[in-house]
C-alpha atoms as a PDB file:
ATOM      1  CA  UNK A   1      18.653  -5.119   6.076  1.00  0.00           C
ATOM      2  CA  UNK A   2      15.999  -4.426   8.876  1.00  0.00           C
ATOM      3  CA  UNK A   3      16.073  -7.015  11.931  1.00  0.00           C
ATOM      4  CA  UNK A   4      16.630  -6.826  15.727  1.00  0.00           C
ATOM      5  CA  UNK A   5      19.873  -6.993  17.063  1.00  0.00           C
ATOM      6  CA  UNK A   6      21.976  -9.880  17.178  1.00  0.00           C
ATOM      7  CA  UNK A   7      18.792 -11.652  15.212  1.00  0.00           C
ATOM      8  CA  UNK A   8      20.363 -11.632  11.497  1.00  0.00           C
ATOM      9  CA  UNK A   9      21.783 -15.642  11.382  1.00  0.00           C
ATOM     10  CA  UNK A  10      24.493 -14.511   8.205  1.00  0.00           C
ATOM     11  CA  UNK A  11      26.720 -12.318   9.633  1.00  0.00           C
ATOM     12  CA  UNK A  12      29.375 -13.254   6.720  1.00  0.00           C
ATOM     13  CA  UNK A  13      26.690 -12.098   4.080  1.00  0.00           C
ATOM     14  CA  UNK A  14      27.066 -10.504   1.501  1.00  0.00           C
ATOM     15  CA  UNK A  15      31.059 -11.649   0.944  1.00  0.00           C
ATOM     16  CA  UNK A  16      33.409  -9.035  -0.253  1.00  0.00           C
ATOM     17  CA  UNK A  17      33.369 -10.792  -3.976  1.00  0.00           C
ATOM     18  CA  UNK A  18      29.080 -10.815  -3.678  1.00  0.00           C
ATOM     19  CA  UNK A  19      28.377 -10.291  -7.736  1.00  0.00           C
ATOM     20  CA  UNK A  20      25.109  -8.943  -6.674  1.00  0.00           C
ATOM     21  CA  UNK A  21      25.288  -7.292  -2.968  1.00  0.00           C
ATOM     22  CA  UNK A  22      27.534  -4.267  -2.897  1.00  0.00           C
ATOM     23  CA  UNK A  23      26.441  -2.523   0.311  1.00  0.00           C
ATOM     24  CA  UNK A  24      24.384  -3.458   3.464  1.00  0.00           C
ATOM     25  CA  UNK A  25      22.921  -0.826   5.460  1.00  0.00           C
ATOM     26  CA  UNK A  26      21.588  -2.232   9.253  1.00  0.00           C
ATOM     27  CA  UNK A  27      18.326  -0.954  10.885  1.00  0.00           C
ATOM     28  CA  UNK A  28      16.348  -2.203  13.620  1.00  0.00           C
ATOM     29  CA  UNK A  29      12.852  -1.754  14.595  1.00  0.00           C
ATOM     30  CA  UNK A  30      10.598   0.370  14.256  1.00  0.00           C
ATOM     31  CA  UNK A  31      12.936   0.532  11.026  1.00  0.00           C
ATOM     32  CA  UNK A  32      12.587   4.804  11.183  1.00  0.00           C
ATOM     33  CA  UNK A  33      15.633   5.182   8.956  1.00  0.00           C
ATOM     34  CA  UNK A  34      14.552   3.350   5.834  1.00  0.00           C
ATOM     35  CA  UNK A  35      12.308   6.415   5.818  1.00  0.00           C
ATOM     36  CA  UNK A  36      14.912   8.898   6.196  1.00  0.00           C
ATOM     37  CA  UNK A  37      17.910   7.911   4.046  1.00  0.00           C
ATOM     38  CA  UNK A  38      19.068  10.508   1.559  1.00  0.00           C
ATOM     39  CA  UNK A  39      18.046   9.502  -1.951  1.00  0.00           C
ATOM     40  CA  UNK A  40      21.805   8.918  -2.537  1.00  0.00           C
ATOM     41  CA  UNK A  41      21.689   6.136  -0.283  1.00  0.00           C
ATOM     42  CA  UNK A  42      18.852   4.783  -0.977  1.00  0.00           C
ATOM     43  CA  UNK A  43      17.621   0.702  -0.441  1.00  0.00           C
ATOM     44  CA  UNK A  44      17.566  -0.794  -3.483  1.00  0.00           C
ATOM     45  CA  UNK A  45      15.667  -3.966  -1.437  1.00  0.00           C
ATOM     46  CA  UNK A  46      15.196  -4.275   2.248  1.00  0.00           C
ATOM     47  CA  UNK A  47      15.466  -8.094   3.661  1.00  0.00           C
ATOM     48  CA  UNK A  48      13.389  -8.360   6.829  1.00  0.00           C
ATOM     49  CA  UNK A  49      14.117 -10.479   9.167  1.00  0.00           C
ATOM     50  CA  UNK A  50      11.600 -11.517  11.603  1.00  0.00           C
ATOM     51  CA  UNK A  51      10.099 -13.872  14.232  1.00  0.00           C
ATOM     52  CA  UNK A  52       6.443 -12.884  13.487  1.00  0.00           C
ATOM     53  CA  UNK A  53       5.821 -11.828   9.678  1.00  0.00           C
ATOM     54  CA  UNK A  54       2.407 -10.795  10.115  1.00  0.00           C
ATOM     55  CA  UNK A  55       3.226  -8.490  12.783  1.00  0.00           C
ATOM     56  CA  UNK A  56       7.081  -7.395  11.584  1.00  0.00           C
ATOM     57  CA  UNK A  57       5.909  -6.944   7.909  1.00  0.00           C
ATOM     58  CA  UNK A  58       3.134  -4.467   8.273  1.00  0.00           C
ATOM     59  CA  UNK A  59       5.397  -2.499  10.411  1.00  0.00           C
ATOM     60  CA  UNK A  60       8.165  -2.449   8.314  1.00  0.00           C
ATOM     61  CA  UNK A  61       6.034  -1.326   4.686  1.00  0.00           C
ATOM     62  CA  UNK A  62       4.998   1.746   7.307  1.00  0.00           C
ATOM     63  CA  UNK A  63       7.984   2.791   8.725  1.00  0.00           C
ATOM     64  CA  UNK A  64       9.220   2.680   4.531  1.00  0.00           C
ATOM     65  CA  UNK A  65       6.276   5.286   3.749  1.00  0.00           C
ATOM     66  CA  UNK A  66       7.399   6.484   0.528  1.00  0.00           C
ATOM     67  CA  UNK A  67      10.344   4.250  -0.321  1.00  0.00           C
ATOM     68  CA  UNK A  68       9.437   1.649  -3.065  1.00  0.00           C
ATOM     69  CA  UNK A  69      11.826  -1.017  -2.541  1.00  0.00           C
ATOM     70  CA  UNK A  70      10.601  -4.590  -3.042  1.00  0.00           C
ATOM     71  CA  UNK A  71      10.970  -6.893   0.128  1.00  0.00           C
ATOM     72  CA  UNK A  72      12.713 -10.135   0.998  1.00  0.00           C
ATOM     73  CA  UNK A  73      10.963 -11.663   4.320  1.00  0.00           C
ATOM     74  CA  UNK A  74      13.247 -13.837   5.881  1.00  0.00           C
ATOM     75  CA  UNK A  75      11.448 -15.761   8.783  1.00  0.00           C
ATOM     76  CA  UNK A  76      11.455 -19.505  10.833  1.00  0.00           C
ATOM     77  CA  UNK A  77       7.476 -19.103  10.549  1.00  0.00           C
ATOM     78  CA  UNK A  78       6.363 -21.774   7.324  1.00  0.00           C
ATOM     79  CA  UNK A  79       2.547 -21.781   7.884  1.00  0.00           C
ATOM     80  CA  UNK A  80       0.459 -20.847   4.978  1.00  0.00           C
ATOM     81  CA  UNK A  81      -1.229 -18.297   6.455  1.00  0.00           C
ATOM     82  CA  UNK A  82       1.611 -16.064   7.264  1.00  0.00           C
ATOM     83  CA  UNK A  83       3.323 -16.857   3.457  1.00  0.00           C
ATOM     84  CA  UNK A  84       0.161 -16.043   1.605  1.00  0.00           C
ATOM     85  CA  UNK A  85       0.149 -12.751   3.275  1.00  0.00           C
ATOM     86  CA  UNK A  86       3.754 -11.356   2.837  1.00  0.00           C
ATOM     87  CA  UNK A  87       3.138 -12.896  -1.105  1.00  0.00           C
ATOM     88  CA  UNK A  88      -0.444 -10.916  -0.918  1.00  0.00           C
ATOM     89  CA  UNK A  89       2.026  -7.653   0.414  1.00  0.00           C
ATOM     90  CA  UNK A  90       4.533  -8.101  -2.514  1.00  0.00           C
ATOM     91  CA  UNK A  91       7.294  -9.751   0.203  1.00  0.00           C
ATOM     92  CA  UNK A  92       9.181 -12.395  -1.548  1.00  0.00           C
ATOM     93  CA  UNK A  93       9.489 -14.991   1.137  1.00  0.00           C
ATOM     94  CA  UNK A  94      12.658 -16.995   2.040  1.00  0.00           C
ATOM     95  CA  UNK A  95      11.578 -19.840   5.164  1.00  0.00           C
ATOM     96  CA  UNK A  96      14.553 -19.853   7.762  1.00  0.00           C
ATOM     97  CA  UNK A  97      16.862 -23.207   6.436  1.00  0.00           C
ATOM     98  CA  UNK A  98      15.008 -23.556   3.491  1.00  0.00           C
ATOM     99  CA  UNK A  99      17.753 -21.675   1.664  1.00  0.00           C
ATOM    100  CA  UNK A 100      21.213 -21.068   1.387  1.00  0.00           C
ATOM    101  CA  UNK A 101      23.382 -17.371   1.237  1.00  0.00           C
ATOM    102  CA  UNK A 102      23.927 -17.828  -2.553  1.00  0.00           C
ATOM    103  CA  UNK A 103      20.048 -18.010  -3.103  1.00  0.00           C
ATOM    104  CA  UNK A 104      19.596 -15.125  -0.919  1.00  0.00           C
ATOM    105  CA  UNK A 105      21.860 -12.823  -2.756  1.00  0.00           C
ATOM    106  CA  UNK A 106      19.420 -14.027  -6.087  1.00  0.00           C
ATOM    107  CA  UNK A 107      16.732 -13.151  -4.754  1.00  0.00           C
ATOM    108  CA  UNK A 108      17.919  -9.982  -3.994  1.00  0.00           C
ATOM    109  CA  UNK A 109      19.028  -9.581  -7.288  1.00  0.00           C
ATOM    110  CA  UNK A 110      15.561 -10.820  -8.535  1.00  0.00           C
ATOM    111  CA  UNK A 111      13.347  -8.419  -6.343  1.00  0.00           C
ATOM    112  CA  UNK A 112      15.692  -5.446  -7.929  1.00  0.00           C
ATOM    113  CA  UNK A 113      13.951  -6.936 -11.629  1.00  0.00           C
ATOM    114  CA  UNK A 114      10.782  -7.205 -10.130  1.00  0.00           C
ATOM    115  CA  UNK A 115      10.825 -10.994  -9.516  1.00  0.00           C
ATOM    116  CA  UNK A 116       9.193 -12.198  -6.226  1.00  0.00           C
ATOM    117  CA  UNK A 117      11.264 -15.042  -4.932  1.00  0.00           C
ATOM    118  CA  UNK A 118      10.341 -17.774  -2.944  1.00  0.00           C
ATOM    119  CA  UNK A 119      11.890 -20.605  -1.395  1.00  0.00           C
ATOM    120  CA  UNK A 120      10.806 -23.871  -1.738  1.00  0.00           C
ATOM    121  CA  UNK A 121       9.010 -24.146   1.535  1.00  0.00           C
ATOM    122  CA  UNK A 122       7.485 -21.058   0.973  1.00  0.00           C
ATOM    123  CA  UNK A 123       6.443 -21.855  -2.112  1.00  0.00           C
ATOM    124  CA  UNK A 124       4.253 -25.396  -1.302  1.00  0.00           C
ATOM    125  CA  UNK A 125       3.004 -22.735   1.766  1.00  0.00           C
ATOM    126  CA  UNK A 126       1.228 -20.643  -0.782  1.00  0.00           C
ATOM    127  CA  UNK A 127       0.444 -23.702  -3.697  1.00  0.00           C
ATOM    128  CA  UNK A 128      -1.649 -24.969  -0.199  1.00  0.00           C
ATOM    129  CA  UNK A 129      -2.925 -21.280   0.851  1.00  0.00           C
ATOM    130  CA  UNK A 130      -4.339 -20.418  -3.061  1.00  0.00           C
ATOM    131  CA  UNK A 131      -5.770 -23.908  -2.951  1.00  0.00           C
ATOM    132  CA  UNK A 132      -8.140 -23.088  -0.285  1.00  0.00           C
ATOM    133  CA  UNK A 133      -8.923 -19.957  -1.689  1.00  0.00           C
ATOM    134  CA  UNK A 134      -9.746 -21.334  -4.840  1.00  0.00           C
ATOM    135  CA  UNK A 135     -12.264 -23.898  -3.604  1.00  0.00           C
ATOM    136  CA  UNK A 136      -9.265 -26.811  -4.900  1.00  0.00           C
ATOM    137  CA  UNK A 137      -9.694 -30.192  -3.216  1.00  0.00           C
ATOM    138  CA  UNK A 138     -13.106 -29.636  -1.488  1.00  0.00           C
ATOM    139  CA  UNK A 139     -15.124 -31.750  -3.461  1.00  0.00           C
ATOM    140  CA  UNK A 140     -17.789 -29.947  -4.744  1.00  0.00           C
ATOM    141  CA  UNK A 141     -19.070 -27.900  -7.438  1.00  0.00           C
ATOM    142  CA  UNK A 142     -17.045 -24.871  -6.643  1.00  0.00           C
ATOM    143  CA  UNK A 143     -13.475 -26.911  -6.646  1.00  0.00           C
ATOM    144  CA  UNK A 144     -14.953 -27.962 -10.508  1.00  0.00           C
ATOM    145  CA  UNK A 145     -16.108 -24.494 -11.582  1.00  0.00           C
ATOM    146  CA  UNK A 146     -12.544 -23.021  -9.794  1.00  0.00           C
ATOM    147  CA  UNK A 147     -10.557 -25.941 -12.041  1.00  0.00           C
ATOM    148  CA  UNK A 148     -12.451 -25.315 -15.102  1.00  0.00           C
ATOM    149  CA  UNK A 149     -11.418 -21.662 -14.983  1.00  0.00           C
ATOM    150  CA  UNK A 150      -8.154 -22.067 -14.266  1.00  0.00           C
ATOM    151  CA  UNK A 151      -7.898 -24.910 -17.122  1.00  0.00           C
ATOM    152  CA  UNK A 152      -9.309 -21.783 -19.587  1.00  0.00           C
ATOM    153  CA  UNK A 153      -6.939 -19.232 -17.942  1.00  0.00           C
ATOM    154  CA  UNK A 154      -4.029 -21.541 -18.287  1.00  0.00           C
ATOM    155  CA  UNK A 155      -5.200 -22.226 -21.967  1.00  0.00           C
ATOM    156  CA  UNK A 156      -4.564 -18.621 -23.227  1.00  0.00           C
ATOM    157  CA  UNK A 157      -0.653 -19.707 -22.791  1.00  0.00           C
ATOM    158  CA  UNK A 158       1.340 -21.095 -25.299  1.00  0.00           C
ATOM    159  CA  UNK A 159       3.188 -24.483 -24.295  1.00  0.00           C
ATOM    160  CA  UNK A 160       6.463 -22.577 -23.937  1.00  0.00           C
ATOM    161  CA  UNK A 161       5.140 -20.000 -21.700  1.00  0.00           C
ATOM    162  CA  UNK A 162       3.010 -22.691 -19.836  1.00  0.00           C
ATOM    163  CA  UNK A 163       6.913 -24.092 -19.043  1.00  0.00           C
ATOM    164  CA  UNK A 164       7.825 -20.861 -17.679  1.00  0.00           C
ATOM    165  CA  UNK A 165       4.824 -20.096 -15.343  1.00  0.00           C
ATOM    166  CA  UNK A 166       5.142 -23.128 -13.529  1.00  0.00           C
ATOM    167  CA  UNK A 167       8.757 -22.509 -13.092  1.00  0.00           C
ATOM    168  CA  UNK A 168       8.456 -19.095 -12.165  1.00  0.00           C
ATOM    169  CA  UNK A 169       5.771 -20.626  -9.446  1.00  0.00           C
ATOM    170  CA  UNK A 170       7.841 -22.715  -8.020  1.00  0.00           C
ATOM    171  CA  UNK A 171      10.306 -19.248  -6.929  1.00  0.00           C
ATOM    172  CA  UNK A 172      12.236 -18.978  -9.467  1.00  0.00           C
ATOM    173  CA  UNK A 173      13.628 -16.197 -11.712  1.00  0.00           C
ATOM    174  CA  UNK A 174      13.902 -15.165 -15.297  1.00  0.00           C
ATOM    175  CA  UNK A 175      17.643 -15.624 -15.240  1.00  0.00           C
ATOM    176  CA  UNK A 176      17.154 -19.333 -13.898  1.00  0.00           C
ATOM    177  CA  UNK A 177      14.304 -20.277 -15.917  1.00  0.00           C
ATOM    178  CA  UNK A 178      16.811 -19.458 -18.785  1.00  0.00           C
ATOM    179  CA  UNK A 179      19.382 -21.933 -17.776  1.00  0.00           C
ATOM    180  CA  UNK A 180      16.617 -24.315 -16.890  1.00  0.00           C
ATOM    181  CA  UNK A 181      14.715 -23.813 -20.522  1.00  0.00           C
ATOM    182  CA  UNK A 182      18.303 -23.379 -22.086  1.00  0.00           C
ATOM    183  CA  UNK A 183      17.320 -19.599 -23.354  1.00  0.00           C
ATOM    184  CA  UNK A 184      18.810 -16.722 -23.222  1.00  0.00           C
ATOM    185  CA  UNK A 185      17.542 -14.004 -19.973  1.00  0.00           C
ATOM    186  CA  UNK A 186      16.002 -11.206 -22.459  1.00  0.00           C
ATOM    187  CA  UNK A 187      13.715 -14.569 -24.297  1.00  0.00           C
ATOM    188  CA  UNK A 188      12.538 -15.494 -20.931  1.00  0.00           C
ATOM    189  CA  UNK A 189      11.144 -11.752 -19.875  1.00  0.00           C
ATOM    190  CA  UNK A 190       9.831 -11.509 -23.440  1.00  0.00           C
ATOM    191  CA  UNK A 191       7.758 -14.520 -22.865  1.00  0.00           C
ATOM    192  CA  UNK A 192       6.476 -12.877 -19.245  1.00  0.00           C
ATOM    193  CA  UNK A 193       5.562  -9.749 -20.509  1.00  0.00           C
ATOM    194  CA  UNK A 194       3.356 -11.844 -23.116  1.00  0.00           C
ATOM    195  CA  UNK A 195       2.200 -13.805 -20.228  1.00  0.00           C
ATOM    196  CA  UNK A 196       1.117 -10.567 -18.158  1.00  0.00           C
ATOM    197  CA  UNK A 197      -0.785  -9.316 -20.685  1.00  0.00           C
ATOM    198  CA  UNK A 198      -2.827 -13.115 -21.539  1.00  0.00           C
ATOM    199  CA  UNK A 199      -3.324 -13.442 -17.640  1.00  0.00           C
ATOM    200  CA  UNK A 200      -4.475  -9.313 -16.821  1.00  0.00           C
ATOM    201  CA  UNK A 201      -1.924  -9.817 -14.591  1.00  0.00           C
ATOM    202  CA  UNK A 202       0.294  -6.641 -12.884  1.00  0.00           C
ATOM    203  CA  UNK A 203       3.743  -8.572 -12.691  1.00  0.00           C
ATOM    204  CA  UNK A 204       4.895 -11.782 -11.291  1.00  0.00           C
ATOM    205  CA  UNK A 205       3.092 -11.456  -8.065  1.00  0.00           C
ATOM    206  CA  UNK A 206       0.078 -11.369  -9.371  1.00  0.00           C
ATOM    207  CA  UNK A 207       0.849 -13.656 -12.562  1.00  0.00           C
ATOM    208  CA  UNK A 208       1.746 -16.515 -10.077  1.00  0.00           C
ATOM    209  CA  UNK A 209      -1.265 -15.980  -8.124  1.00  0.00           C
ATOM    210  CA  UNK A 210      -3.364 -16.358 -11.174  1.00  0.00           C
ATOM    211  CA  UNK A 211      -1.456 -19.645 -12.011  1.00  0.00           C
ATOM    212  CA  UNK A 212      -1.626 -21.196  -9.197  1.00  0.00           C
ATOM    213  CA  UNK A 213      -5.685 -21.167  -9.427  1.00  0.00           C
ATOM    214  CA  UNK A 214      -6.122 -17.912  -7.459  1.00  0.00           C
ATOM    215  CA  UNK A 215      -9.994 -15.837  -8.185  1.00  0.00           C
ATOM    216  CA  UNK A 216     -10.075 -12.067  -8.710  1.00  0.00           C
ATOM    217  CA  UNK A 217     -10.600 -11.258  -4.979  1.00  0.00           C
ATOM    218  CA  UNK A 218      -7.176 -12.340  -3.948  1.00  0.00           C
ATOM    219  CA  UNK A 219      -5.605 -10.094  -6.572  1.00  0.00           C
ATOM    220  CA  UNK A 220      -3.332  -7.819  -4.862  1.00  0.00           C
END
């Protein structure tokens, strides 16, 4: 878990009985040792911490160099501009009170699957942020040419895997979208591989971004 000192607000997380958080290893900017831990000890996901994402994040990803663990951001900041660029980075993105401990520890477990999780906040952040990008709500030809394609992107999905893109946009993982759908885990990641491959899409990042009406140049 990288943050400053005395700046992490859960210091009773993970509990002892945590089903998905075993260990917790502290750093602290400039974050040097996520770039020097033995292999043995290795992250399996770093949660950042931070007052200023678009400052905190960058630094972070370089002091990681080689390591290739997905990241949690973890920040008070809930404008669109700073969510749409951890999301752009492959940061999940949890908005400070906008979740609880027990959705933290998912979405740790989620990022080790390859799930980027969002919290809700975070979530209408980057619905708003792709909306702009895509031309949505200006109200002229290029919002109705940016509709149209997303209407014939969204129609090379079946109804059931329509269901599970817009749940999987709205932060959540294949796991949940199983309860919420009422199938089992390994049906659910089936159906996203098969979306993947309809959408050209390189994983949920990506996949989400495409949903959510997103052209080719914001493709990460």
């Amino acid at each position: 878990m990288a943050c400053a000192d005395g700046g992490w607000p859960h210091e009773g997380w993970p509990e002892p009985e945590d089903p998905y958080v075993e260990r917790v290893l502290r750093v602290t900017p400039p974050y040097r040792e996520l770039g020097e831990v033995r292999e043995e000890r290795a992250a399996d996901v770093v949660v950042l911490w931070c007052e200023e994402p678009t400052t905190a994040f960058p630094v972070l990803l370089g002091a990681m160099g080689a390591v290739s663990a997905p990241v949690i951001v973890v920040s008070p900041r809930r404008d669109t501009e700073t969510v749409v660029e951890v999301f752009r980075g492959g940061g999940g993105y949890l908005v400070e009170g906008d979740y609880c401990t027990c959705m933290l520890s998912s979405a740790v477990m989620a990022a080790t699957v390859g799930h980027t999780y969002l919290s809700p906040a975070a979530c209408a952040a980057l619905r708003e942020g792709v909306q702009r990008v895509s031309g949505g709500g200006a109200g002229g030809g290029s919002g109705s040419l940016a509709g149209a394609a997303m209407e014939r992107l969204r129609g090379l999905l079946s109804p059931r895997e329509r269901q599970i893109m817009e749940l999987l946009s709205t932060g959540l993982g294949a796991q949940e979208i199983g309860l919420r759908l009422r199938l089992s885990e390994k049906t659910v990641r089936n159906n996203l591989s098969n979306i993947y491959a309809k959408l050209d899409a390189r994983g949920s990042t990506d996949a989400v971004l495409r949903w959510l009406g997103a052209t080719p140049a914001v493709r990460m």
